[in-house]
Protein backbone atom coordinates (compact mmCIF):
# COMPACT_ATOMS: atom_id res chain seq x y z
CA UNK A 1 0.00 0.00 0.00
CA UNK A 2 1.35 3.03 -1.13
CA UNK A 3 2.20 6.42 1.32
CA UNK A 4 -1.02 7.97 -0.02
CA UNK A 5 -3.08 5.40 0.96
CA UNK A 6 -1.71 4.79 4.04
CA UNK A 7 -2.47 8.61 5.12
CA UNK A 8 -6.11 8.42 4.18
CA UNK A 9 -6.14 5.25 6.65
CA UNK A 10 -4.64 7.25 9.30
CA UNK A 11 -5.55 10.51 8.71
CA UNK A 12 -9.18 10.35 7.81
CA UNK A 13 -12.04 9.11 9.46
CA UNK A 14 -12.84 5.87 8.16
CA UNK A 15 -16.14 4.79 7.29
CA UNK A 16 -16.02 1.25 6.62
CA UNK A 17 -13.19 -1.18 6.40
CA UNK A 18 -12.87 -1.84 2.72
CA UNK A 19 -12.81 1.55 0.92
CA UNK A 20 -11.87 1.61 -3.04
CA UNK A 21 -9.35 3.70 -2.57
CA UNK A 22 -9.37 5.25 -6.06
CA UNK A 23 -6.74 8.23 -5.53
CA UNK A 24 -8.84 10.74 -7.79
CA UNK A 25 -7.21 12.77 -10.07
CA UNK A 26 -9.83 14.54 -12.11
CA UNK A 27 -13.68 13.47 -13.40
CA UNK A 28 -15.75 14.47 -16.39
CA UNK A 29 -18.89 13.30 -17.34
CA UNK A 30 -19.36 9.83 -16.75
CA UNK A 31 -15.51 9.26 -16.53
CA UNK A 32 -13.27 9.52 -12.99
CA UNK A 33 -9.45 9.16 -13.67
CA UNK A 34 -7.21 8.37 -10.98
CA UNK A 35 -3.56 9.54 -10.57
CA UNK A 36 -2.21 6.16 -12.46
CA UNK A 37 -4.36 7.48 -15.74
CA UNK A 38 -7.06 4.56 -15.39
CA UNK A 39 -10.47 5.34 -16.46
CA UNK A 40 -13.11 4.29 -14.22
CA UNK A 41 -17.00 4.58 -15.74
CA UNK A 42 -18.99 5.91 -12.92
CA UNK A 43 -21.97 3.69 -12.85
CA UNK A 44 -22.96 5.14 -9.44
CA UNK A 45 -22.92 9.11 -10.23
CA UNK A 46 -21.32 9.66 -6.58
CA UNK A 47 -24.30 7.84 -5.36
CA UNK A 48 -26.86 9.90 -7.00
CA UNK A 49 -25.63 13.33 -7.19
CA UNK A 50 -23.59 13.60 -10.36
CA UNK A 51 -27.48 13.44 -12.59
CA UNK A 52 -25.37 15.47 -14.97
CA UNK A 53 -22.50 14.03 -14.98
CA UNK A 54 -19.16 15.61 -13.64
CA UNK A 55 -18.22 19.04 -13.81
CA UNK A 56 -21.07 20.18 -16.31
CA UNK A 57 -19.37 23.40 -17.99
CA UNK A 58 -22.24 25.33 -16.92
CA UNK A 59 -22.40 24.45 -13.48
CA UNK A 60 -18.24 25.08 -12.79
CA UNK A 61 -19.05 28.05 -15.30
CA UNK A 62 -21.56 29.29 -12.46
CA UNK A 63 -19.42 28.08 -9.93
CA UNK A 64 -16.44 30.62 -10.70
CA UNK A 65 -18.48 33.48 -11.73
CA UNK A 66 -19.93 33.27 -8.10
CA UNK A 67 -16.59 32.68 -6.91
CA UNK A 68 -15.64 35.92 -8.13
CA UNK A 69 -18.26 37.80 -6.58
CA UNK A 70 -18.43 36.96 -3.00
CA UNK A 71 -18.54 34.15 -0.77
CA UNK A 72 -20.64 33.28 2.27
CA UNK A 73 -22.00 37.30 3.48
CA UNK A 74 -24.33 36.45 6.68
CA UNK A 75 -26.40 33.32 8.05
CA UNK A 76 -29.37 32.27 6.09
CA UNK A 77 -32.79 34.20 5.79
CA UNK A 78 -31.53 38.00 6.36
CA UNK A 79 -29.50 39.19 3.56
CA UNK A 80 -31.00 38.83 -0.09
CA UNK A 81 -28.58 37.24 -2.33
CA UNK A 82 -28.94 36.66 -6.34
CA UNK A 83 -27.63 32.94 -5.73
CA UNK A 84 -30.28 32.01 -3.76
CA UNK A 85 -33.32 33.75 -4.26
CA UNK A 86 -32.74 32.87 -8.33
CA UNK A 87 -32.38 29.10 -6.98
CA UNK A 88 -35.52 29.58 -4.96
CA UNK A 89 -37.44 30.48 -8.14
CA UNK A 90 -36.07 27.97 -10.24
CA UNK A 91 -37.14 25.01 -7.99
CA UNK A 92 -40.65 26.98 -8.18
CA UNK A 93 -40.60 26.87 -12.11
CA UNK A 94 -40.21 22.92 -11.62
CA UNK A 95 -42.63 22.42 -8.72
CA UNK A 96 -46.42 22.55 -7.46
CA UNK A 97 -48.05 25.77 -7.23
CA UNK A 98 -49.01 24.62 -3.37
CA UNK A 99 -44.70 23.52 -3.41
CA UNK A 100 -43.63 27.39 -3.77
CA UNK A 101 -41.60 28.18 -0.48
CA UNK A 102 -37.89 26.47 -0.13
CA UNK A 103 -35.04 26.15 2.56
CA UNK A 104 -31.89 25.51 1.56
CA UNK A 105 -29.65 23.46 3.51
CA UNK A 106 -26.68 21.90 3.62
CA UNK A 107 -27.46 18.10 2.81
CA UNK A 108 -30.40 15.68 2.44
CA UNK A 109 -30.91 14.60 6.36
CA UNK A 110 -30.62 18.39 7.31
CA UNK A 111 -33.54 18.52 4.88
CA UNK A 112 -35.36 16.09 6.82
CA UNK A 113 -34.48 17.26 9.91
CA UNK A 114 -35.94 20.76 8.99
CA UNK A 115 -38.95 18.71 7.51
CA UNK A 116 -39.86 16.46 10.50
CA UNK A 117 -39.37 20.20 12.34
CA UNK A 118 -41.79 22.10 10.43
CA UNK A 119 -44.08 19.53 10.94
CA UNK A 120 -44.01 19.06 14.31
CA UNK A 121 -44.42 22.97 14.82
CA UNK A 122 -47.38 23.47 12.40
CA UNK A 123 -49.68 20.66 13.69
CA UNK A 124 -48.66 21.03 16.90
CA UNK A 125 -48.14 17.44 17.12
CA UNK A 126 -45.11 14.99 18.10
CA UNK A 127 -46.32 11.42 16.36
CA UNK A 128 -43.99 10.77 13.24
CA UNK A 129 -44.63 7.50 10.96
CA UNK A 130 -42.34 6.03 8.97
CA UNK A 131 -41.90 2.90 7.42
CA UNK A 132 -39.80 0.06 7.43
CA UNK A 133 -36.86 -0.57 5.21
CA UNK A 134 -36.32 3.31 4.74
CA UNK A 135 -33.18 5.34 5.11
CA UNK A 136 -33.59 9.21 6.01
CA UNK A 137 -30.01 9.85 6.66
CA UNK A 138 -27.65 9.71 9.59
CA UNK A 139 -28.07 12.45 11.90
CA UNK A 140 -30.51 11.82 14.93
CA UNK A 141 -33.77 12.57 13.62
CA UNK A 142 -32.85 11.50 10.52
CA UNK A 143 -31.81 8.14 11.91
CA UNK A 144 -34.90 7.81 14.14
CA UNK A 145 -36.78 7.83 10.98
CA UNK A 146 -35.43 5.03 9.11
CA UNK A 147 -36.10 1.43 9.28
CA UNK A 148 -32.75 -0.27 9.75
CA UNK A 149 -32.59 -1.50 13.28
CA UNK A 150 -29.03 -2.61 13.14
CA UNK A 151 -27.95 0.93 12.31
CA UNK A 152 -29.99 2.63 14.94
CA UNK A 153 -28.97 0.28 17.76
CA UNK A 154 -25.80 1.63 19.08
CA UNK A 155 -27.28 5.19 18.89
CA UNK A 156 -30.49 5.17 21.12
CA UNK A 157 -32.40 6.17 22.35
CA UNK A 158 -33.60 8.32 19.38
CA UNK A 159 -36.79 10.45 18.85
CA UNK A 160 -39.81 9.38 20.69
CA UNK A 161 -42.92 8.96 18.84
CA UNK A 162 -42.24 7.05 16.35
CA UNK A 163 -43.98 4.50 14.57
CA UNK A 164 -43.15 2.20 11.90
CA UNK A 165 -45.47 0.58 9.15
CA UNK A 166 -45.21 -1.35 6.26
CA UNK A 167 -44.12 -0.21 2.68
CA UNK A 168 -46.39 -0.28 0.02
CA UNK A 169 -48.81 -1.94 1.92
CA UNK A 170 -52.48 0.10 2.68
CA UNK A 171 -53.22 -2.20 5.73
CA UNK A 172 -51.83 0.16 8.62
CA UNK A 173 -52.78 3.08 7.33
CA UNK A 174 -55.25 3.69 9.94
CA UNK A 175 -52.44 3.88 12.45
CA UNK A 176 -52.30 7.51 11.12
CA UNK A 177 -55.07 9.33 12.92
CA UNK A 178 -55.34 13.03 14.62
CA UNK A 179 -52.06 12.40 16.73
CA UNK A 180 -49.81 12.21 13.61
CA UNK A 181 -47.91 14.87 12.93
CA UNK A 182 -46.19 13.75 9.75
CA UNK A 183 -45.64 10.76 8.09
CA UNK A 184 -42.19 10.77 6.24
CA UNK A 185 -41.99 8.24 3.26
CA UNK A 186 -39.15 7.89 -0.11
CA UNK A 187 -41.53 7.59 -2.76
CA UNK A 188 -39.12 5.02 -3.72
CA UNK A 189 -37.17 3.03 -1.23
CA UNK A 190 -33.54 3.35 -1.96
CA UNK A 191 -31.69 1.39 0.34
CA UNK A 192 -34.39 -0.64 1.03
CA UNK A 193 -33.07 -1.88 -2.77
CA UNK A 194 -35.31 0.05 -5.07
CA UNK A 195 -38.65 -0.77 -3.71
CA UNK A 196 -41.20 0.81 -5.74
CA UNK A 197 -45.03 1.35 -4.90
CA UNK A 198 -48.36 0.95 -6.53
CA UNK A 199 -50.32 4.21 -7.14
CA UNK A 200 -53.17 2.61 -5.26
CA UNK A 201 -50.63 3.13 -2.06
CA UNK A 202 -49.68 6.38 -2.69
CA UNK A 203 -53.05 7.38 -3.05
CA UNK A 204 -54.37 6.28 -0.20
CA UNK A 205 -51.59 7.26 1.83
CA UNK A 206 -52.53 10.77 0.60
CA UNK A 207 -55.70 10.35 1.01
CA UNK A 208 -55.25 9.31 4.86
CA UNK A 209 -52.91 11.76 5.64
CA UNK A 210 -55.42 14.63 4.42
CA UNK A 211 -58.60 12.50 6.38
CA UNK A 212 -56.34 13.18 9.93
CA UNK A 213 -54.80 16.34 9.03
CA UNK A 214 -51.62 14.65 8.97
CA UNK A 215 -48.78 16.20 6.80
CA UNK A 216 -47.21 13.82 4.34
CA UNK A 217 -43.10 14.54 3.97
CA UNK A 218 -41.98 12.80 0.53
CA UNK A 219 -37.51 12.80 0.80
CA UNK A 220 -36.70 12.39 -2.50
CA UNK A 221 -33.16 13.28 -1.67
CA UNK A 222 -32.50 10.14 -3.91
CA UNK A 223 -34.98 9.99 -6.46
CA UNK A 224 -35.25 14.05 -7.67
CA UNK A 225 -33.91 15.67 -10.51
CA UNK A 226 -34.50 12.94 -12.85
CA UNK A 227 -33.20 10.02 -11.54
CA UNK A 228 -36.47 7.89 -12.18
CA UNK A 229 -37.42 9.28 -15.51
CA UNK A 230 -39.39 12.23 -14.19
CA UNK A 231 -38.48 15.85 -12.73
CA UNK A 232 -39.41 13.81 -9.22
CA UNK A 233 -40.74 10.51 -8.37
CA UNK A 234 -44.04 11.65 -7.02
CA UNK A 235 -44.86 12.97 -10.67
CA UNK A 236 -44.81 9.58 -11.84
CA UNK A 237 -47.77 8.87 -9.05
CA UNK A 238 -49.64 12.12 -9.81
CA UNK A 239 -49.41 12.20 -5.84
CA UNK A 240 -48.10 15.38 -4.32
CA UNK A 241 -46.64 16.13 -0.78
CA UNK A 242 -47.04 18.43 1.94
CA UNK A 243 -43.15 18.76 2.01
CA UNK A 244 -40.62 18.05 -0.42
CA UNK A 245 -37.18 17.00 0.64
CA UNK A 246 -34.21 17.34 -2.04
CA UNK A 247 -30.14 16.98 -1.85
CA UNK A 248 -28.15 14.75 -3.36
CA UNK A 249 -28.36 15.59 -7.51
CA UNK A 250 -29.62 19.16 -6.94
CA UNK A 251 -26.62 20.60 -6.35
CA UNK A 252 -24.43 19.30 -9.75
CA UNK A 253 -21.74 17.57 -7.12
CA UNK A 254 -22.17 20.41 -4.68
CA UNK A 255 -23.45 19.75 -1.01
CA UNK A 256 -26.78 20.90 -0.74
CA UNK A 257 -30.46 20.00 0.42
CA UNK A 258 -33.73 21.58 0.85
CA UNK A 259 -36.69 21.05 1.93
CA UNK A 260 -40.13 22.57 0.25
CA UNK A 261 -43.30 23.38 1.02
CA UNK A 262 -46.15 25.90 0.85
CA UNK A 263 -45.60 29.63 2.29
CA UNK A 264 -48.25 28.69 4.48
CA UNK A 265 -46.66 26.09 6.32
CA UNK A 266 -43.06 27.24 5.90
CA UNK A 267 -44.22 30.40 7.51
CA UNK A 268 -44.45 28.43 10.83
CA UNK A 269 -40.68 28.51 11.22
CA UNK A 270 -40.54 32.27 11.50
CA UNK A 271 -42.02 32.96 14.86
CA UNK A 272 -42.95 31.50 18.12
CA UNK A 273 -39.93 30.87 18.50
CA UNK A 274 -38.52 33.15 16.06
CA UNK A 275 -35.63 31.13 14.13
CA UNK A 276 -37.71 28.27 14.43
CA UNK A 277 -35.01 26.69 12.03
CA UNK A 278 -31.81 28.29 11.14
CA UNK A 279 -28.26 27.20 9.57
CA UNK A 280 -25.35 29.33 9.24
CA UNK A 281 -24.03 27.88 5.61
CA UNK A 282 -27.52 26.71 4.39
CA UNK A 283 -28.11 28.51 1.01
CA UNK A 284 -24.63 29.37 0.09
CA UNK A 285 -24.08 31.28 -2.51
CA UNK A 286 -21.97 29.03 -4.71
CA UNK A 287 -23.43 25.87 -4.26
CA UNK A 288 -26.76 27.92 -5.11
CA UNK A 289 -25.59 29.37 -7.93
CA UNK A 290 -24.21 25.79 -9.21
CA UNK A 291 -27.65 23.82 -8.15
CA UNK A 292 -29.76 26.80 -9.99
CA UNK A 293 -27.52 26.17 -12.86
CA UNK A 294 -28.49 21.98 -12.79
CA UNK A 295 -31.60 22.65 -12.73
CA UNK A 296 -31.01 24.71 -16.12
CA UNK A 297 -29.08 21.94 -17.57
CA UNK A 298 -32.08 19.28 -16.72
CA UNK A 299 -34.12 21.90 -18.19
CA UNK A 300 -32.38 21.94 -21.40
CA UNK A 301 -31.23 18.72 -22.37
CA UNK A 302 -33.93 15.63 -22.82
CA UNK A 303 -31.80 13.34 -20.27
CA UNK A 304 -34.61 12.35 -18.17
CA UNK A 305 -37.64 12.00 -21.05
CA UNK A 306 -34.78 9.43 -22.14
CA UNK A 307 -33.66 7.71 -18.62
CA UNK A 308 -36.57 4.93 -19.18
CA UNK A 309 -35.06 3.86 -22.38
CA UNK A 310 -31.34 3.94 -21.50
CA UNK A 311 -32.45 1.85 -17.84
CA UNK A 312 -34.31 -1.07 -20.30
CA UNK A 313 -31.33 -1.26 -22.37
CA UNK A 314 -29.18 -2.07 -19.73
CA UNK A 315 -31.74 -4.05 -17.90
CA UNK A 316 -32.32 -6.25 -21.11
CA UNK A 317 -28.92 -6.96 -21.14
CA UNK A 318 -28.21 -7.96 -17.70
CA UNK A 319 -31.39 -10.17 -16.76
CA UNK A 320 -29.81 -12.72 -19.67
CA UNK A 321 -27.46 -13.65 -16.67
CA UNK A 322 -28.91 -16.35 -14.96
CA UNK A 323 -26.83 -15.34 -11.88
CA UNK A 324 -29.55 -12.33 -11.77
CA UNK A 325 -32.06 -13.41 -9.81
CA UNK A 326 -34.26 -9.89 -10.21
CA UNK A 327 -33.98 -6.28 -11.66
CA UNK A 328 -35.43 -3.83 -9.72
CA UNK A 329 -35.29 -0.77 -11.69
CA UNK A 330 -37.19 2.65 -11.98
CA UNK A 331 -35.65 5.03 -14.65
CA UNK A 332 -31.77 4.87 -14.17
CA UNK A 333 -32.05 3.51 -10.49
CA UNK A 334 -31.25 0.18 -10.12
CA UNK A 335 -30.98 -3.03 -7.79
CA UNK A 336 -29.43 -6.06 -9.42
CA UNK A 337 -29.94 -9.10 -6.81
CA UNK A 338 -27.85 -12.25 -7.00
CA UNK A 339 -26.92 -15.01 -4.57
CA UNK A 340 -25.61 -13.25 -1.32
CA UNK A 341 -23.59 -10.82 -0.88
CA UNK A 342 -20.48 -13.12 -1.29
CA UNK A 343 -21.47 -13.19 -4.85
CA UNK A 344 -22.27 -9.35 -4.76
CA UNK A 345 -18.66 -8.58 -3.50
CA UNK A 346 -16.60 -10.68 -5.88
CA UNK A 347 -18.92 -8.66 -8.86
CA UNK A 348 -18.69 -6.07 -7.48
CA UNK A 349 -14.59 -6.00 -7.03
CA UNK A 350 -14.41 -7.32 -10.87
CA UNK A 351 -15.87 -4.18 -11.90
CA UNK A 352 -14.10 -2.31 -9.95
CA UNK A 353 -10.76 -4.05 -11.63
CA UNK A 354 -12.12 -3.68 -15.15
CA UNK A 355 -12.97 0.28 -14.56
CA UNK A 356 -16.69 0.25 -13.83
CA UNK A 357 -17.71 1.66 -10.12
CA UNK A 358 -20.61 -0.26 -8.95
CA UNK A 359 -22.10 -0.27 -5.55
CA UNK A 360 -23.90 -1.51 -2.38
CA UNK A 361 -27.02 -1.28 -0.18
CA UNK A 362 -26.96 -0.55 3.47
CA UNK A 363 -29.95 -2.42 3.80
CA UNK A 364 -30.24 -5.27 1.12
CA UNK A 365 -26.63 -6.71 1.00
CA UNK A 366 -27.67 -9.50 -1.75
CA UNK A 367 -27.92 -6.83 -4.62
CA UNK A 368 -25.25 -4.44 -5.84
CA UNK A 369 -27.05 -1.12 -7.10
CA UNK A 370 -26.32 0.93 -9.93
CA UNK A 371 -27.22 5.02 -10.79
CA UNK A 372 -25.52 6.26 -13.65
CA UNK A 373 -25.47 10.00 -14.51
CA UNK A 374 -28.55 10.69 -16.89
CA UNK A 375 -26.25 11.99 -19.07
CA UNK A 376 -25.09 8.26 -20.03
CA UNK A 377 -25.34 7.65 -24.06
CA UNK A 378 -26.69 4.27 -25.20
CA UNK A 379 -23.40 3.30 -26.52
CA UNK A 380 -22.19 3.73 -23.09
CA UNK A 381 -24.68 1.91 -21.52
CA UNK A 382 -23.74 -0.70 -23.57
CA UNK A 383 -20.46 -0.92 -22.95
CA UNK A 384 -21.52 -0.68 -18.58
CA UNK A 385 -23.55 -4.02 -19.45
CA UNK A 386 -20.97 -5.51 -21.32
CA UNK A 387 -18.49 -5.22 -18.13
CA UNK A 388 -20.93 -6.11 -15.77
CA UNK A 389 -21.79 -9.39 -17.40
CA UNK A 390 -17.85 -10.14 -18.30
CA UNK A 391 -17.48 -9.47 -14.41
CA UNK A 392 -20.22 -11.67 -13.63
CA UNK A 393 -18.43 -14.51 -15.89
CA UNK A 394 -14.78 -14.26 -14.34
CA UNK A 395 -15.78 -14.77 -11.03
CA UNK A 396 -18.26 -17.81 -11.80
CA UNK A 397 -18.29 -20.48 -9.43
């Protein structure tokens, strides 16, 4: 192991014991090179930020041009800034009419923490439902909110008030009544390993929620900006949320999250108390300026009326394998499940070898998943196939 690697070991917090270890040396597009010169195809996108690949031109365009103006001026809410108030109207132009009142943040479980927040404050309620197999994030409220016990363990105790129910099914719903303050669901399970649910579910989780008075909090931290073949995965339902929760893609491969609602409801946070949520680096300027310039780019190009098409072509290919047990798949979001995770890891590792970055669940450790920026071309998707299943052959039993 060479000095550099050695440093990150020792000098970095380590988050599991088997990083990749690719020593980065620049990324474009769908393409990370590390310091050797190898080419790695980035069939992850940075787990589901890089929708646009790396370093768009227009977002590091919008990047140094903010740069060059100022940097962060004053904690969020009391100055009025270009950056973020032309974000704010841009996520507006994509969104709702009753979705037309953001908070930028600094990451997608600050978004639900400000979410489960708001809540809380305008019904005047403490009850939160989630359900199980979900992942929220990995700060405390966050954490309290998602369904993998074996995570949570060695952090309680967590939020009180908290329920659990089961996904995509509409037996249970009646556990949300008048007590309920919110009940926080991903429209798609990620982790879970891509679990996606009827309409008939989402509807009458809607339904329910508006019956009690309950507000429903969709995090599509994962699944926004395109990743499932629409603007966001509640689109694809034609079932819309009380709050909105967003990171991951919306900042272009800057850190950022938000979370959205009406002015009605956001308004809550500004009094009684007063700073009923605040963040000193939420909303800065340049990751603003480089999320509002994303958004343009998803505006602009027709990457997501094309991510169904590009995810069948590379589902097609792969389900030949009869190692591939299923194909969970909803535009370019994917969960591939084979044997056990033995099986996973030795795939997994062979792509890694052969220049493709694949990756894991947290939660479903028999299935490697797979997110490619929408920017991917078919060829390209061809050639991610064609490496997967090679993979898939070297490393047969």
């Amino acid at each position: 192991m060479n000095q550099r690697k050695i440093d990150f070991i020792n000098n970095q917090a380590q988050t599991n014991p088997s990083p990749y270890l690719i020593d980065v040396e620049r990324a474009e597009g769908i393409y990370i090179w590390d310091k050797s010169g190898k080419s790695y195809m980035d069939m992850i996108a940075g787990v589901a930020v890089n929708n646009i690949g790396h370093c768009h031109p227009k977002v590091t365009a919008a990047i140094h041009q903010q740069v060059d103006q100022y940097l962060h001026v004053m904690v969020y809410g009391e100055f009025i800034q270009d950056a973020q108030l032309n974000l704010a109207k841009n996520l507006q132009s994509i969104l709702p009419p009753q979705l037309n009142c953001s908070y930028t943040v600094n990451s997608g479980t600050e978004a639900n923490e400000g979410a489960l927040k708001l809540a809380k404050r305008y019904t005047g309620r403490s009850e939160i439902i989630a359900f199980n197999g979900s992942y929220h994030g990995g700060t405390h409220g966050s954490l309290s909110v998602s369904g993998n016990e074996m995570k949570k363990a060695p952090f309680r105790p967590l939020l009180p008030h908290v329920k659990f129910l089961d996904f995509n099914k509409t037996e249970g719903l009646e556990n949300i009544t008048a007590k309920t303050a919110a009940v926080i669901i991903e429209p798609v399970q990620g982790d879970a390993g891509v679990r996606i649910p009827t309409q008939d579910f989402l509807v009458a989780l809607r339904n329910r929620c508006t019956e009690t008075g309950t507000l429903l909090i969709f995090d599509e931290v994962q699944t926004g900006f395109g990743r499932t073949g629409s603007f966001f995965a509640f689109q694809k339902f034609n079932v819309i949320p009380d709050i909105l929760t967003l990171g991951k893609a919306l900042g272009g491969g800057m850190p950022i999250g938000a979370f959205v609602s009406s002015q009605e409801i956001m308004h809550n946070l500004t009094f009684n108390p007063m700073l009923g949520h605040i963040t000193t680096f939420g909303g800065h300027p340049v990751v603003c300026a480089a999320a509002k310039a994303t958004i343009d780019v998803l505006k602009e190009e027709i990457w997501i009326q094309e991510a169904d098409q590009k995810g069948q072509l590379l589902e097609d290919l792969l389900i030949q394998d009869p190692e591939i047990f299923e194909i969970r798949r909803i535009g370019l979001m994917f969960a591939i499940d084979m044997l056990d995770f033995d099986r996973v890891k030795k795939v997994v590792d062979e792509c890694l070898d052969k220049g493709l970055i694949s990756f894991w669940f947290l939660s479903h450790p028999n299935s490697f998943r797979l997110s490619p920026p929408l920017s991917i071309t078919a060829e390209e998707m061809k050639k991610a196939g064609e490496i997967i299943l090679a993979a898939i052959a070297v490393t047969r039993r």
